[in-house]
C-alpha atoms as a PDB file:
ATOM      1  CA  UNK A   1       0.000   0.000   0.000  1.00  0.00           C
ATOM      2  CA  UNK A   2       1.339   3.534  -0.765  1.00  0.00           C
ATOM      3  CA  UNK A   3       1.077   6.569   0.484  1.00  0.00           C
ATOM      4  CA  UNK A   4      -1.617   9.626  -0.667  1.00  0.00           C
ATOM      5  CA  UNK A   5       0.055  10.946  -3.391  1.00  0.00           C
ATOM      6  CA  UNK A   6      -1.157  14.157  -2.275  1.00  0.00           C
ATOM      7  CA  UNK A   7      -2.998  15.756   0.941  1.00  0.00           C
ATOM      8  CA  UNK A   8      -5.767  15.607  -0.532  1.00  0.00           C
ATOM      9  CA  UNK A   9      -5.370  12.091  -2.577  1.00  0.00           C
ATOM     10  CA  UNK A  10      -6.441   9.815   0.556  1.00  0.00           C
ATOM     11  CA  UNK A  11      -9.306   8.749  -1.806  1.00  0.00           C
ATOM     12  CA  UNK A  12      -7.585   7.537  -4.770  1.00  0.00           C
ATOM     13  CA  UNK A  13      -4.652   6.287  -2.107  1.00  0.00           C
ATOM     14  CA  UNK A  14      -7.416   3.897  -0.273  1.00  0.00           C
ATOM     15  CA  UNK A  15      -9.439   2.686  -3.720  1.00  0.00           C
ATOM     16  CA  UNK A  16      -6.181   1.694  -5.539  1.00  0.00           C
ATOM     17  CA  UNK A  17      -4.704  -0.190  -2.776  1.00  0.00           C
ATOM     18  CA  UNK A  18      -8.175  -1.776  -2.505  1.00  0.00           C
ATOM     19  CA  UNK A  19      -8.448  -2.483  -6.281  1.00  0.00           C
ATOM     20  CA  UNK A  20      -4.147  -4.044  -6.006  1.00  0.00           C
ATOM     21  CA  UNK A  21      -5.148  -6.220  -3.149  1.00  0.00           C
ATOM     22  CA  UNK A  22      -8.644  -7.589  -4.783  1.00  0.00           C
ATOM     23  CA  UNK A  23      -6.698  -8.146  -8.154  1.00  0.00           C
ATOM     24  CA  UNK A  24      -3.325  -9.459  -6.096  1.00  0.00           C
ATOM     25  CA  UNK A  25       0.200  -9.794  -7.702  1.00  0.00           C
ATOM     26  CA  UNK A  26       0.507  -9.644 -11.576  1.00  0.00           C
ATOM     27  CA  UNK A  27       1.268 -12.714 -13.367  1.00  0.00           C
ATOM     28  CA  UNK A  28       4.870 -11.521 -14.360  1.00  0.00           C
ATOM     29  CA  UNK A  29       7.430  -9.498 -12.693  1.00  0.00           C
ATOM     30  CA  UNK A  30       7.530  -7.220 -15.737  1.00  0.00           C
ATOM     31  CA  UNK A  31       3.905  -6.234 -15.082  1.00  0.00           C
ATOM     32  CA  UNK A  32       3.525  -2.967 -12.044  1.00  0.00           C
ATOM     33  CA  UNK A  33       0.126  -3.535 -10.105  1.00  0.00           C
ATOM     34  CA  UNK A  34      -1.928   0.035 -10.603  1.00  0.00           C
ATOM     35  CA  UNK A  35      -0.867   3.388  -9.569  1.00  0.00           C
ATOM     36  CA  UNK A  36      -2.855   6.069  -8.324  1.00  0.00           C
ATOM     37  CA  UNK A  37      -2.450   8.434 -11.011  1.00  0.00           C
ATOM     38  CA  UNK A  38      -2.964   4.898 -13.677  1.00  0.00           C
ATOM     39  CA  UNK A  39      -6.451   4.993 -11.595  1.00  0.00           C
ATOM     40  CA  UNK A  40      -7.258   8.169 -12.312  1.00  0.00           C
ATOM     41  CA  UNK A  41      -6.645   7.809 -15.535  1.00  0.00           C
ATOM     42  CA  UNK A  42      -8.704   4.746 -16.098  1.00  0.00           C
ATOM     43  CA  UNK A  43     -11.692   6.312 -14.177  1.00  0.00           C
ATOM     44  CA  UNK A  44     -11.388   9.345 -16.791  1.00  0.00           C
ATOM     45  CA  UNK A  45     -13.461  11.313 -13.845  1.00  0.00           C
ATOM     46  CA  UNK A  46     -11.583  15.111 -14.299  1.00  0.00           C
ATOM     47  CA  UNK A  47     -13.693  15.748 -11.073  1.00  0.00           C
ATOM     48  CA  UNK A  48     -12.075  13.371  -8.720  1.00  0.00           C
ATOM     49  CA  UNK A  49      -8.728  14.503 -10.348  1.00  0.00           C
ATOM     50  CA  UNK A  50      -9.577  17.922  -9.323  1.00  0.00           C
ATOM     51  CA  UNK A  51     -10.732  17.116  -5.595  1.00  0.00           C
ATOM     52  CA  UNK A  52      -7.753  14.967  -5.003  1.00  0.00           C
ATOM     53  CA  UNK A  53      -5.461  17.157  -6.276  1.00  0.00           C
ATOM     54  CA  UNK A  54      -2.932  19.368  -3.691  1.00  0.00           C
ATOM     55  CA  UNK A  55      -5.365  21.396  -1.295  1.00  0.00           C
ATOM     56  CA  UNK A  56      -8.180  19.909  -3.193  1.00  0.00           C
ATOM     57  CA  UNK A  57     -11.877  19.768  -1.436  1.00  0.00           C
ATOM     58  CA  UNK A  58     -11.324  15.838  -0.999  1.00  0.00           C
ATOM     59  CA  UNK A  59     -14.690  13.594  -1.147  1.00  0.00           C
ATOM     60  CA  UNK A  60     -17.548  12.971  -0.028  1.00  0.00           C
ATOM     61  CA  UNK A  61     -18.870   9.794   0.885  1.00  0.00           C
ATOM     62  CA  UNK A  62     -21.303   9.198  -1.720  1.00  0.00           C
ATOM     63  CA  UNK A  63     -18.477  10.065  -4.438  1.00  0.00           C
ATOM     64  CA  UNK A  64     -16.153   7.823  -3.009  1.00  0.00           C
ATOM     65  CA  UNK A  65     -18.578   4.868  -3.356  1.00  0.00           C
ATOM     66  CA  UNK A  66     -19.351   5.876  -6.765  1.00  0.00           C
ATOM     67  CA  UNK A  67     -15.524   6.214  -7.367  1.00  0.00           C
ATOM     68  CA  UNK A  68     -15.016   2.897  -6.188  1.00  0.00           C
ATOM     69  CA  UNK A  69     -17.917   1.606  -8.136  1.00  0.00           C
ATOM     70  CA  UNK A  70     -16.393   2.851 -11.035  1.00  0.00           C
ATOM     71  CA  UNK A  71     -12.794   1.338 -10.146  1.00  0.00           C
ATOM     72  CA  UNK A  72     -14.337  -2.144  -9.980  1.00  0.00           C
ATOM     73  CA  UNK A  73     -15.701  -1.947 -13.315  1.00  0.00           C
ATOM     74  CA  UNK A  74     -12.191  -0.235 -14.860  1.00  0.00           C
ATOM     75  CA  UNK A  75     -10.036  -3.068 -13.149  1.00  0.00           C
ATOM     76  CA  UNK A  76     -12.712  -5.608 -14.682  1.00  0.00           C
ATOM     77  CA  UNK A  77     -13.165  -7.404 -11.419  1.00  0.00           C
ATOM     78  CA  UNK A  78     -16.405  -9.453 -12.606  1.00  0.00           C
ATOM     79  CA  UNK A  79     -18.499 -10.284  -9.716  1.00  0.00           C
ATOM     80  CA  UNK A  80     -17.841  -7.210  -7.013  1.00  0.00           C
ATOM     81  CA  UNK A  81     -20.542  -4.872  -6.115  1.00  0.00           C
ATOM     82  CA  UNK A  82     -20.230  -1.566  -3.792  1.00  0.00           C
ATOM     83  CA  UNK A  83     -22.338  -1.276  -0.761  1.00  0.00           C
ATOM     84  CA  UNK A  84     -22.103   1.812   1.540  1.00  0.00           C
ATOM     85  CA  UNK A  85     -22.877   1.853   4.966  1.00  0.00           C
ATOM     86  CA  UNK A  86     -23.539   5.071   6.908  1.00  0.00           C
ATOM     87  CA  UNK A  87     -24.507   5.196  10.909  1.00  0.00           C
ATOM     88  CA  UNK A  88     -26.540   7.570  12.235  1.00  0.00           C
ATOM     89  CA  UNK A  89     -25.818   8.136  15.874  1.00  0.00           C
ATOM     90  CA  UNK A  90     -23.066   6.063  18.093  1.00  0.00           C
ATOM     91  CA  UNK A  91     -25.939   4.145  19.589  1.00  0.00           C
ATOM     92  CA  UNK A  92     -25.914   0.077  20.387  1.00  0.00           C
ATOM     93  CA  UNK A  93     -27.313  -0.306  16.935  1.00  0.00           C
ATOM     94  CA  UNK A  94     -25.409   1.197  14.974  1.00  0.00           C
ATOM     95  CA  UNK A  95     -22.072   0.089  16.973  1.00  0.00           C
ATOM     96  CA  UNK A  96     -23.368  -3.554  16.440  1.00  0.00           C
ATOM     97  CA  UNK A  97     -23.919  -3.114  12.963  1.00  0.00           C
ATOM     98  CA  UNK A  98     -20.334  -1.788  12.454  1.00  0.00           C
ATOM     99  CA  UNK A  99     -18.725  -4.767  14.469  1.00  0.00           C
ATOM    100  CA  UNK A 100     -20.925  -6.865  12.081  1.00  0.00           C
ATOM    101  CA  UNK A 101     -19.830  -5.530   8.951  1.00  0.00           C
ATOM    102  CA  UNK A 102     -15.803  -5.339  10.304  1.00  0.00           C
ATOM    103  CA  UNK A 103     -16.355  -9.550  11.720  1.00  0.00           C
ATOM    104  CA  UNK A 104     -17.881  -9.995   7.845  1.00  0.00           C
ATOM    105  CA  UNK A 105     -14.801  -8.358   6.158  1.00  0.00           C
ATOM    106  CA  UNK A 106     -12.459 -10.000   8.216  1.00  0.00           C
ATOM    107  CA  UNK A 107     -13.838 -13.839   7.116  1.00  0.00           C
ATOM    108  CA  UNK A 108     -12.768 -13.263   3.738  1.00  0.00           C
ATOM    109  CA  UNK A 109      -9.819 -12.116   1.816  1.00  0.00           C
ATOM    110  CA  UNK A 110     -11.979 -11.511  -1.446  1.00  0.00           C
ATOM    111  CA  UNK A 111     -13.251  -8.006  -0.381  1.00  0.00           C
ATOM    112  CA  UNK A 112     -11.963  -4.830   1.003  1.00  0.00           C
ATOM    113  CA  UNK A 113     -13.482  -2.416   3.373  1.00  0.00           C
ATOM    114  CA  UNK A 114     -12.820   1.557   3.059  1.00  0.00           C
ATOM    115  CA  UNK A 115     -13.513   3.890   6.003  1.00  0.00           C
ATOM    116  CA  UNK A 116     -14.695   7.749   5.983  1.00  0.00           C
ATOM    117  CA  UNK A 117     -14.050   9.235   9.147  1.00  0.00           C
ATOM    118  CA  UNK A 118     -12.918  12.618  10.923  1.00  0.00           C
ATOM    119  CA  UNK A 119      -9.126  11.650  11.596  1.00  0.00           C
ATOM    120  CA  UNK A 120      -9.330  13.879  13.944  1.00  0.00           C
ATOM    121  CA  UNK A 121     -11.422  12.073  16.167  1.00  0.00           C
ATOM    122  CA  UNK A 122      -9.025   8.961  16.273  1.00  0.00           C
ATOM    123  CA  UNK A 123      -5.792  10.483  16.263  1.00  0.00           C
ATOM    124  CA  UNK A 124      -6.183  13.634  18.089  1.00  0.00           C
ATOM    125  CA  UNK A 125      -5.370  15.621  15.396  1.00  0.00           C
ATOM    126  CA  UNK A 126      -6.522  17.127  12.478  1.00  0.00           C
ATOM    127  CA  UNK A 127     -10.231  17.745  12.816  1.00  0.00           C
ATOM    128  CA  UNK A 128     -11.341  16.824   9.393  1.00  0.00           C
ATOM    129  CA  UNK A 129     -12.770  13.929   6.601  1.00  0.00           C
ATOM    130  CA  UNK A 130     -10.004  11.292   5.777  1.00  0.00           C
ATOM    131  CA  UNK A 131     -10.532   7.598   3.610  1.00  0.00           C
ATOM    132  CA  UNK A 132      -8.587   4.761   4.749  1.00  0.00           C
ATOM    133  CA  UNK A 133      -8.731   0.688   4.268  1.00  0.00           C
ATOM    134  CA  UNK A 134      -9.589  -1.446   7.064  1.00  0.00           C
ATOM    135  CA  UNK A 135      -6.899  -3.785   7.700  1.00  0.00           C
ATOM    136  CA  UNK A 136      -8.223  -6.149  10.577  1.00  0.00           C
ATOM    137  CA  UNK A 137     -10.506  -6.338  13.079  1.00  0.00           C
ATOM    138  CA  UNK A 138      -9.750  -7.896  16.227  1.00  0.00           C
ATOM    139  CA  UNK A 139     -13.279  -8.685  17.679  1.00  0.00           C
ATOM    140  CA  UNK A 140     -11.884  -9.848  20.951  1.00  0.00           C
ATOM    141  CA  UNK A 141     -10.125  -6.994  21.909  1.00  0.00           C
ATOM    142  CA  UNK A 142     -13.017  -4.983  19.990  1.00  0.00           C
ATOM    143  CA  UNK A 143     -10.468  -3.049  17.555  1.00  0.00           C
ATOM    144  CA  UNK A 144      -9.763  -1.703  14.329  1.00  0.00           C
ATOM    145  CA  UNK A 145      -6.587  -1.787  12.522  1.00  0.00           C
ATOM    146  CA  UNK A 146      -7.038   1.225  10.115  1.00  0.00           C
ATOM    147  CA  UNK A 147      -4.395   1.217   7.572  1.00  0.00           C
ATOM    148  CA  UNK A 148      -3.306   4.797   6.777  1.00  0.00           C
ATOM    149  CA  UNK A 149      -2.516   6.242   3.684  1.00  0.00           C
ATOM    150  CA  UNK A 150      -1.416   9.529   5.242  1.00  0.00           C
ATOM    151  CA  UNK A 151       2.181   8.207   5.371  1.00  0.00           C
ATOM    152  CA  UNK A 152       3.875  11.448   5.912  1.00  0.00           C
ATOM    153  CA  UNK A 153       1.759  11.415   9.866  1.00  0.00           C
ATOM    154  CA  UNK A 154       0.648   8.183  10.402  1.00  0.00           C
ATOM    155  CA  UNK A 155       1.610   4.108  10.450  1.00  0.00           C
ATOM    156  CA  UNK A 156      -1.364   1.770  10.302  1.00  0.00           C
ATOM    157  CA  UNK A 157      -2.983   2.086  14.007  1.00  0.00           C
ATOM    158  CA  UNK A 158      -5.319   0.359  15.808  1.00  0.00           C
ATOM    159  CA  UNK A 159      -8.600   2.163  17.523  1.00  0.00           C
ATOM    160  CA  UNK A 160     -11.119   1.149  19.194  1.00  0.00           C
ATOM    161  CA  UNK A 161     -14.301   0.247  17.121  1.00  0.00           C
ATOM    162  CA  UNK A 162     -16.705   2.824  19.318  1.00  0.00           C
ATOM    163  CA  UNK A 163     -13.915   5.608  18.535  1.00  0.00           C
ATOM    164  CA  UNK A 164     -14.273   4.558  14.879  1.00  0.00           C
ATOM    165  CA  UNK A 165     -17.272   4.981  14.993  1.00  0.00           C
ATOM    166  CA  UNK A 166     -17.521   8.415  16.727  1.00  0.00           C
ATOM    167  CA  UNK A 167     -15.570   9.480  13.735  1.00  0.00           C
ATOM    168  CA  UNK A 168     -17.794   8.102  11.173  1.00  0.00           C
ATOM    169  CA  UNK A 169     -20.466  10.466  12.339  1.00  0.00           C
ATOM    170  CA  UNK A 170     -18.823  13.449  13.504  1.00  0.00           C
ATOM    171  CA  UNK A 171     -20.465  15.915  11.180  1.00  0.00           C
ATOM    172  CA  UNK A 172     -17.693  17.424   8.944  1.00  0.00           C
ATOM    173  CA  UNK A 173     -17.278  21.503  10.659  1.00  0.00           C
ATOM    174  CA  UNK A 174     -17.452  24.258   8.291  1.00  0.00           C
ATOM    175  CA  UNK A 175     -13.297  24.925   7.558  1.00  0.00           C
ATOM    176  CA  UNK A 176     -13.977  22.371   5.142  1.00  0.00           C
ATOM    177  CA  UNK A 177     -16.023  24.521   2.817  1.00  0.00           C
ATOM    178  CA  UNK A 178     -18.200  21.766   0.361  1.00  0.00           C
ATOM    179  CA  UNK A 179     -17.726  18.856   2.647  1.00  0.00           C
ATOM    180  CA  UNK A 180     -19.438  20.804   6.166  1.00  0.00           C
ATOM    181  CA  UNK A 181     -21.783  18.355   7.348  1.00  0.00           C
ATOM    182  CA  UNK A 182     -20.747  15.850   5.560  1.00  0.00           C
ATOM    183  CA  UNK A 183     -20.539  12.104   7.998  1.00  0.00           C
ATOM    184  CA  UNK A 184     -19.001   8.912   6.891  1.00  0.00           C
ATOM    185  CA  UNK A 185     -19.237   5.459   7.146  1.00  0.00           C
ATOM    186  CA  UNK A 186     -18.012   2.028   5.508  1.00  0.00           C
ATOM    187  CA  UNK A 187     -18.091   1.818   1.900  1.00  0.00           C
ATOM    188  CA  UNK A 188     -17.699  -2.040   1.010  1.00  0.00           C
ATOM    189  CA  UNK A 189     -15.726  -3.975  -1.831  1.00  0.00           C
ATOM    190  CA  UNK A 190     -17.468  -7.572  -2.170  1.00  0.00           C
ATOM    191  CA  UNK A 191     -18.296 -10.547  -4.524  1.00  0.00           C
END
């Protein structure tokens, strides 16, 4: 997995390392596995170029599932579908639902699982929206190993699964111009 390839890439970062790990190793060591610019490029979208792009807006949650929609079907992996997920409130329900989804990704090594959450509220700090892949999920200890693409801050951490989920709905505050309000959630890679 690489890093964002800008600060406002963590999109693009998260859906290609998604789309390399669903597709796995190429055949021959001649052949690269995708890059996030390649991605771009395949996807042909000159708005997500534009949002990604240094001090771009960045995402929101809906365009990142329809990015990653669109990903699937440019990497020609037959049989995967996109399904979002976004909680409401930090209630039993929706925490539950959350450990589901994490215990369902974690069976199988033929999906991936993105998260859009304030980093803020797991690492203390910047206070904003921020995609990463969902490396493991450690239901005994009830944790989340979030593997971050902001490489120049962060190494893959673990949090707690209600902190995760804190950040998933923290509305997005106003700084953030187009994205204010915006919450997050899962957005799932599956057969």
């Amino acid at each position: 997995m690489k890093p964002q390839f800008t600060s406002s890439a963590c999109s693009i970062a998260s859906v290609t390392a998604a789309i390399n790990g669903l597709k796995g190793l190429p055949s021959h060591a001649e052949d690269k596995v995708l890059s996030q610019p390649e991605l771009l490029e395949k996807i042909g979208d000159p708005l997500w170029a534009k949002l990604s792009a240094e001090e771009g807006d960045g995402v929101t949650i809906a365009q990142l599932a329809a990015y990653a929609g669109a990903a699937v079907q440019a990497a020609d992996l037959q049989g995967y579908e996109v399904e979002s997920y976004q909680p409401e409130s930090a209630d039993e329900a929706s925490l539950s639902r959350v450990r589901d989804i994490l215990a369902a990704n974690e069976k199988s090594a033929s999906d991936a699982l993105l998260v859009y959450f304030n980093q803020g509220v797991v690492t203390g700090d910047w206070d904003g929206p921020h995609v990463s892949l969902i490396g493991a999920y450690d239901a005994d200890k009830d944790r989340v190993l979030v593997l971050e693409v902001d490489q120049d801050w962060y190494i893959p951490y673990w949090t707690p699964t209600s902190v995760l989920l804190d950040a998933m709905i923290k509305p997005t505050s106003a700084e953030h111009g187009p994205l204010e309000g915006e919450t997050g959630g899962f957005v799932w890679l599956k057969r």
